[in-house]
N, C-alpha and C. Protein backbone atom coordinates (compact mmCIF):
# COMPACT_ATOMS: atom_id res chain seq x y z
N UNK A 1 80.07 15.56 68.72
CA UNK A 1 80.72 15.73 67.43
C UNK A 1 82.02 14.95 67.43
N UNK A 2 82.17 14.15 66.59
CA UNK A 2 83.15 13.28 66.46
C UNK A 2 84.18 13.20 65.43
N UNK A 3 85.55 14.18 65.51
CA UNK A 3 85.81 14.40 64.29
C UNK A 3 87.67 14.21 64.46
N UNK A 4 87.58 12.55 64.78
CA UNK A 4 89.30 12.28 65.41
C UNK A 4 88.78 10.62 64.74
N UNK A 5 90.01 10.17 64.60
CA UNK A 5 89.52 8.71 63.80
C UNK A 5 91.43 8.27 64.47
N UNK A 6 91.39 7.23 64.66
CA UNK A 6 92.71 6.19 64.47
C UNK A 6 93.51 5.25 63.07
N UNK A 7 94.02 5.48 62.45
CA UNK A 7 94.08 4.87 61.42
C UNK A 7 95.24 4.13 61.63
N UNK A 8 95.23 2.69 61.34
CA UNK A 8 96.45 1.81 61.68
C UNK A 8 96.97 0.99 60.21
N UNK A 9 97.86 0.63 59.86
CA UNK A 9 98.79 -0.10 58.71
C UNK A 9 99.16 0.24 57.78
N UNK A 10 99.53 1.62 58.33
CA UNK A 10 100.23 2.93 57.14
C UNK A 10 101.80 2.02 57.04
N UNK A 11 101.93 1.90 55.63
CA UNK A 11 103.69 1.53 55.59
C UNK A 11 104.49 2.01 56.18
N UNK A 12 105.35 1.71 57.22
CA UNK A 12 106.38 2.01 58.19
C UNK A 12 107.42 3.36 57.48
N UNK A 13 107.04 3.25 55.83
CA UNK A 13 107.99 4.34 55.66
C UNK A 13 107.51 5.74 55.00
N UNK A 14 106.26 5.74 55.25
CA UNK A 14 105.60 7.25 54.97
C UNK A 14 106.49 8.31 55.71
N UNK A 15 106.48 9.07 55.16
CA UNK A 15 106.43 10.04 56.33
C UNK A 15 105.50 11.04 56.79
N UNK A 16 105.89 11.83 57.39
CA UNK A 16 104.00 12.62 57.90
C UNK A 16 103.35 13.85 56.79
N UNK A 17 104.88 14.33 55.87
CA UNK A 17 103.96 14.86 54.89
C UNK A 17 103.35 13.79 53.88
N UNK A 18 103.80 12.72 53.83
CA UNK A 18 103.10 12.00 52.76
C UNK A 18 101.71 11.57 53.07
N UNK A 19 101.44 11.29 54.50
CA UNK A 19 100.46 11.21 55.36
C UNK A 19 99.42 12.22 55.24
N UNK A 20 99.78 13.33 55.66
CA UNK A 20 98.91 14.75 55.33
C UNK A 20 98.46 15.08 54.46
N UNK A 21 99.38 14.79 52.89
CA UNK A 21 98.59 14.56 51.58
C UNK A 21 97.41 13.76 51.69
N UNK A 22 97.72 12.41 52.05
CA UNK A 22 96.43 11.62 51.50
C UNK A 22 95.43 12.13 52.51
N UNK A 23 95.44 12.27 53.73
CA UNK A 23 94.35 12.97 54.53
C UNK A 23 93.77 14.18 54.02
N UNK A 24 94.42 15.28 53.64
CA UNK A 24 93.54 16.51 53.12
C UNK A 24 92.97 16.08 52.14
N UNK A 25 92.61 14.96 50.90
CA UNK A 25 92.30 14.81 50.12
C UNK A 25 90.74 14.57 50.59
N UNK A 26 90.34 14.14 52.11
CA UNK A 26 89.27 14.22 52.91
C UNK A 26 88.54 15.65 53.42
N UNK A 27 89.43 16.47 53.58
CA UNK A 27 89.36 18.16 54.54
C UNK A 27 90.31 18.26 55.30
N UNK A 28 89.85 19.29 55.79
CA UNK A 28 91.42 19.95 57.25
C UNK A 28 91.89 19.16 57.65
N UNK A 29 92.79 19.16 57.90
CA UNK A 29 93.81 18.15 59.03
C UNK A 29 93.89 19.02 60.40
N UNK A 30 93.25 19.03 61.28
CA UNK A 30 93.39 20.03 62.33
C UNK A 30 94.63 19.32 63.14
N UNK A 31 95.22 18.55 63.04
CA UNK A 31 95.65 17.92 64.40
C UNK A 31 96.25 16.48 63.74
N UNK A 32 97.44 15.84 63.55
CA UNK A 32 97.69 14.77 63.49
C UNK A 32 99.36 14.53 64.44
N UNK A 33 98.57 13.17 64.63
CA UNK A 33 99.85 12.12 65.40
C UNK A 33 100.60 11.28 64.83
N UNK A 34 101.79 10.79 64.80
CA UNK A 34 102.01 9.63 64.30
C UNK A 34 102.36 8.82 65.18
N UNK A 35 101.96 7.70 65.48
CA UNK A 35 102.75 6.80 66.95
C UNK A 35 103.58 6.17 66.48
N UNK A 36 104.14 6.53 67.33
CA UNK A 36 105.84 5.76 67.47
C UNK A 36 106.73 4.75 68.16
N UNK A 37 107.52 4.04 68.01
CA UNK A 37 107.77 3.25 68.83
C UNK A 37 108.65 3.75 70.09
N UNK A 38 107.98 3.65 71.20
CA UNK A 38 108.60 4.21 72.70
C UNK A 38 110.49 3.90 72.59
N UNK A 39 110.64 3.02 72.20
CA UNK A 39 112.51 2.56 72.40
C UNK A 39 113.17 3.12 71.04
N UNK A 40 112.54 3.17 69.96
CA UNK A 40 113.56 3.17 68.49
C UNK A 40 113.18 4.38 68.11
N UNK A 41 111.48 4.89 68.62
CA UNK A 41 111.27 6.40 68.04
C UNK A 41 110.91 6.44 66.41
N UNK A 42 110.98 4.73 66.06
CA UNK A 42 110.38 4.71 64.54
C UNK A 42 109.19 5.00 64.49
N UNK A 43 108.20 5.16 63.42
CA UNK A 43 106.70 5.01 62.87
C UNK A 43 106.53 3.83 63.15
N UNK A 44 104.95 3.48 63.56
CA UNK A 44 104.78 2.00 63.91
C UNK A 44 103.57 1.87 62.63
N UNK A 45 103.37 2.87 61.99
CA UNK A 45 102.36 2.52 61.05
C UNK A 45 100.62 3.16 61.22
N UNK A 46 100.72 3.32 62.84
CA UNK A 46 99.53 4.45 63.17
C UNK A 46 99.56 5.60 63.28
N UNK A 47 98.48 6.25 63.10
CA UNK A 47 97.83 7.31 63.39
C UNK A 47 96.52 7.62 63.88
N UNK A 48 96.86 9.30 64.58
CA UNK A 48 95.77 10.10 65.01
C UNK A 48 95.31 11.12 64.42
N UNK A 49 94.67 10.98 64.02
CA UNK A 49 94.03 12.44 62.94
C UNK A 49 92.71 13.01 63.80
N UNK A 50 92.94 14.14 63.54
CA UNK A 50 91.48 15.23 63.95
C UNK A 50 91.49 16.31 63.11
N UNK A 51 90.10 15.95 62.02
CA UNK A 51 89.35 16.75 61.14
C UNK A 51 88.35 18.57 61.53
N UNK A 52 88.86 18.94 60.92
CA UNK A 52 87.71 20.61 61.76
C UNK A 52 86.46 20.23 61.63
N UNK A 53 85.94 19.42 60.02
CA UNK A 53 84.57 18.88 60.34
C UNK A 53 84.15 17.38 60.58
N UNK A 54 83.36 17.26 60.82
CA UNK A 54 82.49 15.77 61.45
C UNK A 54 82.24 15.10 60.32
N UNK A 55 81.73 16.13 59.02
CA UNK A 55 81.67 15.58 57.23
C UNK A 55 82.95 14.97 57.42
N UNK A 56 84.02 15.54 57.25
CA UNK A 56 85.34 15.56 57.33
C UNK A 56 85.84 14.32 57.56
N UNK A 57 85.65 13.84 58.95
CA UNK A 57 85.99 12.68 59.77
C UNK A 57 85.13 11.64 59.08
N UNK A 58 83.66 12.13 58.85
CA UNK A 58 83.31 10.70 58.41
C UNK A 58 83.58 9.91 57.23
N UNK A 59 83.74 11.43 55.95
CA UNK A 59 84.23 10.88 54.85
C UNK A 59 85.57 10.41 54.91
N UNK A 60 86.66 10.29 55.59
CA UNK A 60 88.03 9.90 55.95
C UNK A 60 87.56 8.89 55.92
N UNK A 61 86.45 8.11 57.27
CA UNK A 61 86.65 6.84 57.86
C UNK A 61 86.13 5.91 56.84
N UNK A 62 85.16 6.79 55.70
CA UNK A 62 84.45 5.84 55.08
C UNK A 62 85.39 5.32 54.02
N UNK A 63 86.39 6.29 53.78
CA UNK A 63 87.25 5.69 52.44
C UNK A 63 88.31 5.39 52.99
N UNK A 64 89.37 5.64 53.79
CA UNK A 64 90.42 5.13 54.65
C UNK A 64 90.27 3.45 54.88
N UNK A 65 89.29 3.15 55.56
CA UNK A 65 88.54 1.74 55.44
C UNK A 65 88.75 0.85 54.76
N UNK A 66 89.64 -0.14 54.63
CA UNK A 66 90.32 -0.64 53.44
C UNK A 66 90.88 -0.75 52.29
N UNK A 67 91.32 0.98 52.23
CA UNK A 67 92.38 1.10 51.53
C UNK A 67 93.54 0.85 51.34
N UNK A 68 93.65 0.29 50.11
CA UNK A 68 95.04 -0.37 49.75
C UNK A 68 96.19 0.88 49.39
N UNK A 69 97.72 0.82 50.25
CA UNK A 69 98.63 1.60 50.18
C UNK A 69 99.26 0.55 49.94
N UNK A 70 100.05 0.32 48.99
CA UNK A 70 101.13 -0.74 48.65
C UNK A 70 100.30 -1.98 48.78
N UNK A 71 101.64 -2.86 49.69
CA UNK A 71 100.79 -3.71 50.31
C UNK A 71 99.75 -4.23 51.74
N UNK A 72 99.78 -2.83 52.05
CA UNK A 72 99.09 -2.86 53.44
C UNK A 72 97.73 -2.16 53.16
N UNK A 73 97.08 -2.90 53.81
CA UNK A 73 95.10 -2.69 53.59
C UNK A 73 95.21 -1.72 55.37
N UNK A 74 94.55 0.07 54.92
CA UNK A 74 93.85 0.14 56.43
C UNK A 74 93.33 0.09 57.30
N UNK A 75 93.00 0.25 58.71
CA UNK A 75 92.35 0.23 59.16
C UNK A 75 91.83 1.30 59.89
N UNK A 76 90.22 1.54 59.79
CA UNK A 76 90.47 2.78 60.47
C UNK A 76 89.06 2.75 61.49
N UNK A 77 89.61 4.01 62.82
CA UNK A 77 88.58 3.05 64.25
C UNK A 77 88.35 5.06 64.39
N UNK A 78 87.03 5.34 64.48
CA UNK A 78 86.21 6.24 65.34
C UNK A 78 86.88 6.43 66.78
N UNK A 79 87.59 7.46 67.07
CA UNK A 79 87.82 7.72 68.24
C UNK A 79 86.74 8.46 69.25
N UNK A 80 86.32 8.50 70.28
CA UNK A 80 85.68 9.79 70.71
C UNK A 80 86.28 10.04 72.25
N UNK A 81 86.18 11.26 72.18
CA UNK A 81 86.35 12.18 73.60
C UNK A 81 85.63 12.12 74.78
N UNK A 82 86.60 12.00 75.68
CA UNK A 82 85.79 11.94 77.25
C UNK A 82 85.39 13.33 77.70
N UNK A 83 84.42 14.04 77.80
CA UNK A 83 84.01 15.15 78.42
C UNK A 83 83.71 15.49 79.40
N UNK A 84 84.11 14.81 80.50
CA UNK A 84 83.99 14.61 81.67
C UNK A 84 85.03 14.92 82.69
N UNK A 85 85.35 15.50 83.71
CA UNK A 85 86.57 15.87 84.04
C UNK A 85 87.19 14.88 84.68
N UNK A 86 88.50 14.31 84.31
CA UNK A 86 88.91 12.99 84.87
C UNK A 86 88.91 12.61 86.20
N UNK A 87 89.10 14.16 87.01
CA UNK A 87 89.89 13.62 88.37
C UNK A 87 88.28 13.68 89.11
N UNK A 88 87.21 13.99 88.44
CA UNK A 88 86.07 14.14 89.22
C UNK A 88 85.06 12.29 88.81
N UNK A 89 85.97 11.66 88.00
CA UNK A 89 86.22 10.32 87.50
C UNK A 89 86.65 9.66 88.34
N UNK A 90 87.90 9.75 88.53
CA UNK A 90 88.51 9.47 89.60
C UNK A 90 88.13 9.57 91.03
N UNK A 91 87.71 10.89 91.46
CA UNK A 91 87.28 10.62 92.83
C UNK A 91 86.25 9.79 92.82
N UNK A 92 85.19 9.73 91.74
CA UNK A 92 83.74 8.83 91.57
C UNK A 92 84.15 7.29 91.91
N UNK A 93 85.70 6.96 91.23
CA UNK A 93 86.08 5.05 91.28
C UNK A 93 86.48 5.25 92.91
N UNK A 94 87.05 6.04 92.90
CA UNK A 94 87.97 5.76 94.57
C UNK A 94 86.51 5.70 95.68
N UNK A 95 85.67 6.41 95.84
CA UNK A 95 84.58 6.51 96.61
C UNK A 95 84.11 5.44 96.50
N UNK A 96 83.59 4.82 95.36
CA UNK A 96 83.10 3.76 95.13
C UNK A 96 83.73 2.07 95.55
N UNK A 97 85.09 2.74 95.19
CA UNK A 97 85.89 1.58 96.34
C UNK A 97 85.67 1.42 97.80
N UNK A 98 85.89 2.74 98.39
CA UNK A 98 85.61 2.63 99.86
C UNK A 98 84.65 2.53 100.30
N UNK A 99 83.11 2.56 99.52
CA UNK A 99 82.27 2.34 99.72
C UNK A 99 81.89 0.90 99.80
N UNK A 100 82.55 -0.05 98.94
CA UNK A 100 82.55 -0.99 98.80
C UNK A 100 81.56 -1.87 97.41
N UNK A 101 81.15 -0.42 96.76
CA UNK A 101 80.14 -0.34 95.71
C UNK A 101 80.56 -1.38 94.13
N UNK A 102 79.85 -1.74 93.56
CA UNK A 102 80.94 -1.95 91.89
C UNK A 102 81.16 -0.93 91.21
N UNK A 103 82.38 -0.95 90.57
CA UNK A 103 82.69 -0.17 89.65
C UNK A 103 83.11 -0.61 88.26
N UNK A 104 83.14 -0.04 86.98
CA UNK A 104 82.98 -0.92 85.77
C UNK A 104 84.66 -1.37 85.68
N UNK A 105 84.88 -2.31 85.06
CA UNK A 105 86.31 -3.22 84.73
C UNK A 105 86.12 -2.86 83.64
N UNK A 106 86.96 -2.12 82.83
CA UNK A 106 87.20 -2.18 81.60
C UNK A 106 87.85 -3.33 80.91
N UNK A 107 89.26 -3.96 81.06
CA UNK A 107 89.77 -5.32 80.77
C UNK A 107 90.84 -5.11 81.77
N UNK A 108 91.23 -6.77 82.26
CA UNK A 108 92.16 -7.46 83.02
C UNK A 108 92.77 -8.03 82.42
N UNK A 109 93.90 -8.19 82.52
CA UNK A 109 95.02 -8.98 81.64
C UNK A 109 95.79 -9.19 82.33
N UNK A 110 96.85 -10.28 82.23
CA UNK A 110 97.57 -10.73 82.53
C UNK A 110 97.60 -11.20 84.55
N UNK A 111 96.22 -11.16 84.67
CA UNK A 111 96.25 -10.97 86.27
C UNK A 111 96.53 -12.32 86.73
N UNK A 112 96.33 -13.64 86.54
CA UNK A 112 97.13 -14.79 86.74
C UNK A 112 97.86 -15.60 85.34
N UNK A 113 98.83 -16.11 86.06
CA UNK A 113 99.46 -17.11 84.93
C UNK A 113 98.81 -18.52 85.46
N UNK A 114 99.35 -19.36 84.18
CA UNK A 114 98.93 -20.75 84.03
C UNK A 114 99.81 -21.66 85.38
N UNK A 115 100.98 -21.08 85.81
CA UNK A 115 101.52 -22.02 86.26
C UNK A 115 101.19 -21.18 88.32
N UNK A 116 100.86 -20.08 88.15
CA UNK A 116 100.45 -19.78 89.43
C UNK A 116 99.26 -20.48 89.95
N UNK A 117 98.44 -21.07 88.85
CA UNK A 117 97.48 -21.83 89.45
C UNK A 117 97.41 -23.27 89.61
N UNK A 118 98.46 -23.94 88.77
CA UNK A 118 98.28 -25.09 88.51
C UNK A 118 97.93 -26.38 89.63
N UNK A 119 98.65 -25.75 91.01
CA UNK A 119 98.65 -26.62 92.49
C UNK A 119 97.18 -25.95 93.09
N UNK A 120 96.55 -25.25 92.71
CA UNK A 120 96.00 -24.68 93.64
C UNK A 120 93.90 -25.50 92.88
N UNK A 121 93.66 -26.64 94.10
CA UNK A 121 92.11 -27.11 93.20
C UNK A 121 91.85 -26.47 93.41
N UNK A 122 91.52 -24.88 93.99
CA UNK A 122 90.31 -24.13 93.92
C UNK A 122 90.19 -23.40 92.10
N UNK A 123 91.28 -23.48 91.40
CA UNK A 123 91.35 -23.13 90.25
C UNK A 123 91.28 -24.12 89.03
N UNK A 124 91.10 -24.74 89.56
CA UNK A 124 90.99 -26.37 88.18
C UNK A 124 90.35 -26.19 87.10
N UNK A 125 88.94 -25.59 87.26
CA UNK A 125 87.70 -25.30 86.38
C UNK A 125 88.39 -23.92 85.65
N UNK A 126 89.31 -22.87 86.40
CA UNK A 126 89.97 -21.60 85.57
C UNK A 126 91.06 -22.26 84.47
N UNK A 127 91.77 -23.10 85.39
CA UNK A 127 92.74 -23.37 84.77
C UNK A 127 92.50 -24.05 83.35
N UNK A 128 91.63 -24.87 82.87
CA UNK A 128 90.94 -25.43 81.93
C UNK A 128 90.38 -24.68 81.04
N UNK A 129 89.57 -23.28 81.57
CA UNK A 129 89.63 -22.52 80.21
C UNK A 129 90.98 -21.49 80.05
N UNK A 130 92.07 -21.06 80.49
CA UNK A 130 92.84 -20.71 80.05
C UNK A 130 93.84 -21.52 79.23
């Protein structure tokens, strides 16, 4: 049951009751977030919402979905829940390390730069698609 959605390019100057209006206009609001910026503590324009029903959530996502607020069009992304207990997650990657097994990569970023490789020919063919 999936009843949490992300909604991103709310105008920086809502505030969360103005937010809560347009959401109940969907059903319950069981649960909302607003994210914020870690240093200034402003609104960054997202949110976390969690609906009591799954109707609830879906009719949100279906009309949220490029709705025009001013001048900002939304966006809105299906969240779902891990049900799984993390640290029994965790022991599953670590075992699998020492085992020497694969384990899934979700994404890598930033793991070399352009200029750490540039001397090095074993990277010529990397360096070319970055």
């Amino acid at each position: 049951m999936n009843v949490k959605l992300m909604v991103e390019n709310f105008p920086n100057d809502h505030s969360e009751n103005m937010i809560r209006k347009i959401l109940s206009l969907f059903g319950e609001v069981k649960k909302l977030d607003l994210i914020k910026d870690t240093t200034t503590g402003m609104f960054k324009g997202s949110i976390q919402v969690e609906f009591s029903k799954e109707e609830e959530a879906k009719e949100a996502y279906a009309k949220l979905m490029g709705m025009r607020i001013g001048d900002n069009i939304l966006q809105a992304k299906k969240l779902t829940t891990l049900t799984a207990d993390v640290n029994d997650i965790e022991n599953r990657i670590f075992k699998n390390l020492i085992e020497d097994k694969p384990t899934h990569c979700l994404m890598l970023r930033n793991v070399l730069k352009l200029n750490e490789i540039e001397s090095r020919e074993d990277y010529v063919e990397l360096e070319k698609s970055v």
